[in-house]
C-alpha atoms as a PDB file:
ATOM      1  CA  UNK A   1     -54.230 -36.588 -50.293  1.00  0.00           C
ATOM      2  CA  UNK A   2     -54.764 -34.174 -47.481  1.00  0.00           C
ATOM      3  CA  UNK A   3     -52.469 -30.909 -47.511  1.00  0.00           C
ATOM      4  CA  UNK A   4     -50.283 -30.288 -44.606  1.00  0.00           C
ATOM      5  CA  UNK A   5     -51.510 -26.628 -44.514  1.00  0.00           C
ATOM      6  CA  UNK A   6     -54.787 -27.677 -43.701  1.00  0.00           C
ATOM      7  CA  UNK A   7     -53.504 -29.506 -40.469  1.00  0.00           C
ATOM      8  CA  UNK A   8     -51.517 -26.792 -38.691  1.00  0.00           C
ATOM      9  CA  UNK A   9     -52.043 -25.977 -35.255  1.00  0.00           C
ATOM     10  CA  UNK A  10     -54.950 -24.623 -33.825  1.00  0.00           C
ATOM     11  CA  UNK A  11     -57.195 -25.955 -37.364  1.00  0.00           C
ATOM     12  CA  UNK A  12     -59.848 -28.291 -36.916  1.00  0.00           C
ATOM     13  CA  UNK A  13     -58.217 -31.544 -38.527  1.00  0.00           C
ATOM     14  CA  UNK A  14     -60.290 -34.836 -39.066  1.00  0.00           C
ATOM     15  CA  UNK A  15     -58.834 -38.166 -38.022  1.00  0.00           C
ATOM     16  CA  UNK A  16     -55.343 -38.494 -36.548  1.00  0.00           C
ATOM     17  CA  UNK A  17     -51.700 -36.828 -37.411  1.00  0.00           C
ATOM     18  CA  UNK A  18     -48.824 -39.302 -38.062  1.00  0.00           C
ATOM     19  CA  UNK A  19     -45.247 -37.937 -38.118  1.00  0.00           C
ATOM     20  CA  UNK A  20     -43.296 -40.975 -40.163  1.00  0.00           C
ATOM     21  CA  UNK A  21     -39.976 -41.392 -40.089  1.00  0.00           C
ATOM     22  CA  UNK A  22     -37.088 -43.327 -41.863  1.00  0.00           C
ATOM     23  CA  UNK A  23     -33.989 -45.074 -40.913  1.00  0.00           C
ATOM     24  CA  UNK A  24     -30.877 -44.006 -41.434  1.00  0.00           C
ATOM     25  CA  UNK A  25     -28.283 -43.881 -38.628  1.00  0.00           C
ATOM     26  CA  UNK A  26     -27.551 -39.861 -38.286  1.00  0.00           C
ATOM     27  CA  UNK A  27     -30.953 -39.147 -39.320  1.00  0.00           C
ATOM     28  CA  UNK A  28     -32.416 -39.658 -35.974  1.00  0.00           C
ATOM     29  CA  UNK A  29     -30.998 -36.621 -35.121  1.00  0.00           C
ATOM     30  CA  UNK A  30     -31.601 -34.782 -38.346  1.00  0.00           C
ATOM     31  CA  UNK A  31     -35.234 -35.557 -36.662  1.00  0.00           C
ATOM     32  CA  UNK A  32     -34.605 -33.669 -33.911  1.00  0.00           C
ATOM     33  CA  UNK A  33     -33.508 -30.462 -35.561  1.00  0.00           C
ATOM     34  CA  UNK A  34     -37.030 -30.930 -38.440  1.00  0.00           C
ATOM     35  CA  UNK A  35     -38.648 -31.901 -35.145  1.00  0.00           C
ATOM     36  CA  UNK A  36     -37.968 -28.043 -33.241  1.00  0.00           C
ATOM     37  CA  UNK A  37     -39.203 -26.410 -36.332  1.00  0.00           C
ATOM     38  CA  UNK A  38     -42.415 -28.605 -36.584  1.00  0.00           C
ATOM     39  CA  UNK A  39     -43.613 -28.175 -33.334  1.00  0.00           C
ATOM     40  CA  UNK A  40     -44.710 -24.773 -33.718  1.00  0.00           C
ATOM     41  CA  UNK A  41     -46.534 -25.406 -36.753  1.00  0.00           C
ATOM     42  CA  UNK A  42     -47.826 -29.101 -36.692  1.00  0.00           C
ATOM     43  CA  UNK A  43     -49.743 -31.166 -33.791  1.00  0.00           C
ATOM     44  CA  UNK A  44     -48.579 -34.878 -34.321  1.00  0.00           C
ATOM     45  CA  UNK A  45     -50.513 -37.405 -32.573  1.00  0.00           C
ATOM     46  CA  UNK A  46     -48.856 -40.620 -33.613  1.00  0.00           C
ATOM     47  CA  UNK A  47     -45.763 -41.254 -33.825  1.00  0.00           C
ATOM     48  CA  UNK A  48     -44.054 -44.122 -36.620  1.00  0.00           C
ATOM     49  CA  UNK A  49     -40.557 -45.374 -37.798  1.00  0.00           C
ATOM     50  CA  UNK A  50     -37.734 -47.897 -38.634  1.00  0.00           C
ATOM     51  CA  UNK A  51     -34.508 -48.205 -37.721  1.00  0.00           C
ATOM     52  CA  UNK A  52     -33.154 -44.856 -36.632  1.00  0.00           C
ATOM     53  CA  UNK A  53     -36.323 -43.428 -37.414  1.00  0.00           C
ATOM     54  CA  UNK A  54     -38.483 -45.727 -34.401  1.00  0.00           C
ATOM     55  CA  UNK A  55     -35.756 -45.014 -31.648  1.00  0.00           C
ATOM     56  CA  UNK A  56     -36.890 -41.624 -32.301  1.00  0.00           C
ATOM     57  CA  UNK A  57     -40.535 -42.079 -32.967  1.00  0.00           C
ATOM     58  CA  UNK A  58     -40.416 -44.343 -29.043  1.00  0.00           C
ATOM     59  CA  UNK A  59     -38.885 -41.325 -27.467  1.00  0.00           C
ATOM     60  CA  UNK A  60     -41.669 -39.255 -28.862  1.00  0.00           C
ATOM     61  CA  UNK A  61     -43.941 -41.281 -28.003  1.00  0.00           C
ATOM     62  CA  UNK A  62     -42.841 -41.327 -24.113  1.00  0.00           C
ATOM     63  CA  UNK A  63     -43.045 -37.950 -24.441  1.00  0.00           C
ATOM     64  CA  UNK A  64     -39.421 -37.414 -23.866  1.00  0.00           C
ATOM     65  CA  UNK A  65     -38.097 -33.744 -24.462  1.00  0.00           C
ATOM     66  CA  UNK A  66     -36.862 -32.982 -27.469  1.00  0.00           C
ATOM     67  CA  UNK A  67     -33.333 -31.864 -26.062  1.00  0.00           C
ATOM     68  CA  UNK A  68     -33.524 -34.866 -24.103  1.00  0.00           C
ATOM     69  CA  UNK A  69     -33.898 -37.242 -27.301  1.00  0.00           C
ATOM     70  CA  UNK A  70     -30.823 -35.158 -29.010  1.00  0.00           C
ATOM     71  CA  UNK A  71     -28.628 -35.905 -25.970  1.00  0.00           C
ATOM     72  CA  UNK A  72     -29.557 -39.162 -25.633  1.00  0.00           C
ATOM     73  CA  UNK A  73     -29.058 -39.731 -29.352  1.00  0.00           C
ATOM     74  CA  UNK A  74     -25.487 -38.168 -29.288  1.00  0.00           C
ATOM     75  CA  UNK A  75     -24.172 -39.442 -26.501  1.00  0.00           C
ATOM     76  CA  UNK A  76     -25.230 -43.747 -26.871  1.00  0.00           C
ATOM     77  CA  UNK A  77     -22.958 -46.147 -28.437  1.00  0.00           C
ATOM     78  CA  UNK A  78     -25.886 -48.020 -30.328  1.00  0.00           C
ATOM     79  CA  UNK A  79     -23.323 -50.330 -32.113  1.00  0.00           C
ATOM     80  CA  UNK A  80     -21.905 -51.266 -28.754  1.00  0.00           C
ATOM     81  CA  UNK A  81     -25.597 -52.029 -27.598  1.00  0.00           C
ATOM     82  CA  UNK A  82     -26.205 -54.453 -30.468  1.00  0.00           C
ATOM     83  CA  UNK A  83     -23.655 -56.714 -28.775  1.00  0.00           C
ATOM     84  CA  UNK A  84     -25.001 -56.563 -24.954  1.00  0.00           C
ATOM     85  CA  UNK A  85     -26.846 -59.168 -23.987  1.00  0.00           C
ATOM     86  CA  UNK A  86     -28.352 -57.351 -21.697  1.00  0.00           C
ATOM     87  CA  UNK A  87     -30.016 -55.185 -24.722  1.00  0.00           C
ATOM     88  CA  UNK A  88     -33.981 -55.371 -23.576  1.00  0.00           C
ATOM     89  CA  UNK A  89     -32.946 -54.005 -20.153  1.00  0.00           C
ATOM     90  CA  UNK A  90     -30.316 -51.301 -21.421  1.00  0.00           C
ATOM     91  CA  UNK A  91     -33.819 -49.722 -23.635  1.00  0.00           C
ATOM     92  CA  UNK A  92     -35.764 -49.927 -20.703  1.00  0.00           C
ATOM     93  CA  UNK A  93     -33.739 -47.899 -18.837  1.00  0.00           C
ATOM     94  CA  UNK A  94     -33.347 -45.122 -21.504  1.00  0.00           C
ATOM     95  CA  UNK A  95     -37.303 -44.752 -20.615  1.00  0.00           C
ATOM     96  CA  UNK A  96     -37.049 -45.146 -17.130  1.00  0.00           C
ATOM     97  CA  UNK A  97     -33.975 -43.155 -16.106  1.00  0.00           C
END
């Protein structure tokens, strides 16, 4: 197992980073908030997660700002998404708008 110190910022690291993340509802945005503090210490380069966990992981991964992904995360209904049936289009536009 490879120690996190050894992969802060600005240290030569071999291979690739992965930030993983859960599901859990609320903890997308508990993300967010472990997220700020990370960034100054950690370099991620991929990006992984289920539920809660991958909405958060695709916003990183689009390289959306971080106070971006908390608004966005605050202020969607995601329970009143599950019933559109216009779902596919509704995610596509969180990307694209």
């Amino acid at each position: 197992m490879i120690k996190l110190s050894k992969m802060r910022k600005g240290k030569k690291k071999k291979g690739k980073l992965a930030l993983v993340m859960k599901g859990g509802g609320v903890k997308g945005l508990a993300y967010v908030g472990a997220l700020e503090v990370l960034k100054d210490h950690y370099s991620f380069d991929i990006y992984v997660g289920t539920s809660a966990g991958a909405i958060t992981a695709a916003f990183l991964g689009a390289e959306i700002e971080l106070k971006k992904i908390e608004d966005l995360l605050r202020n969607t209904d995601f329970e009143s998404l599950l019933k559109e049936e216009r779902l596919p289009k509704l995610i596509l536009n969180l990307f694209t708008k």
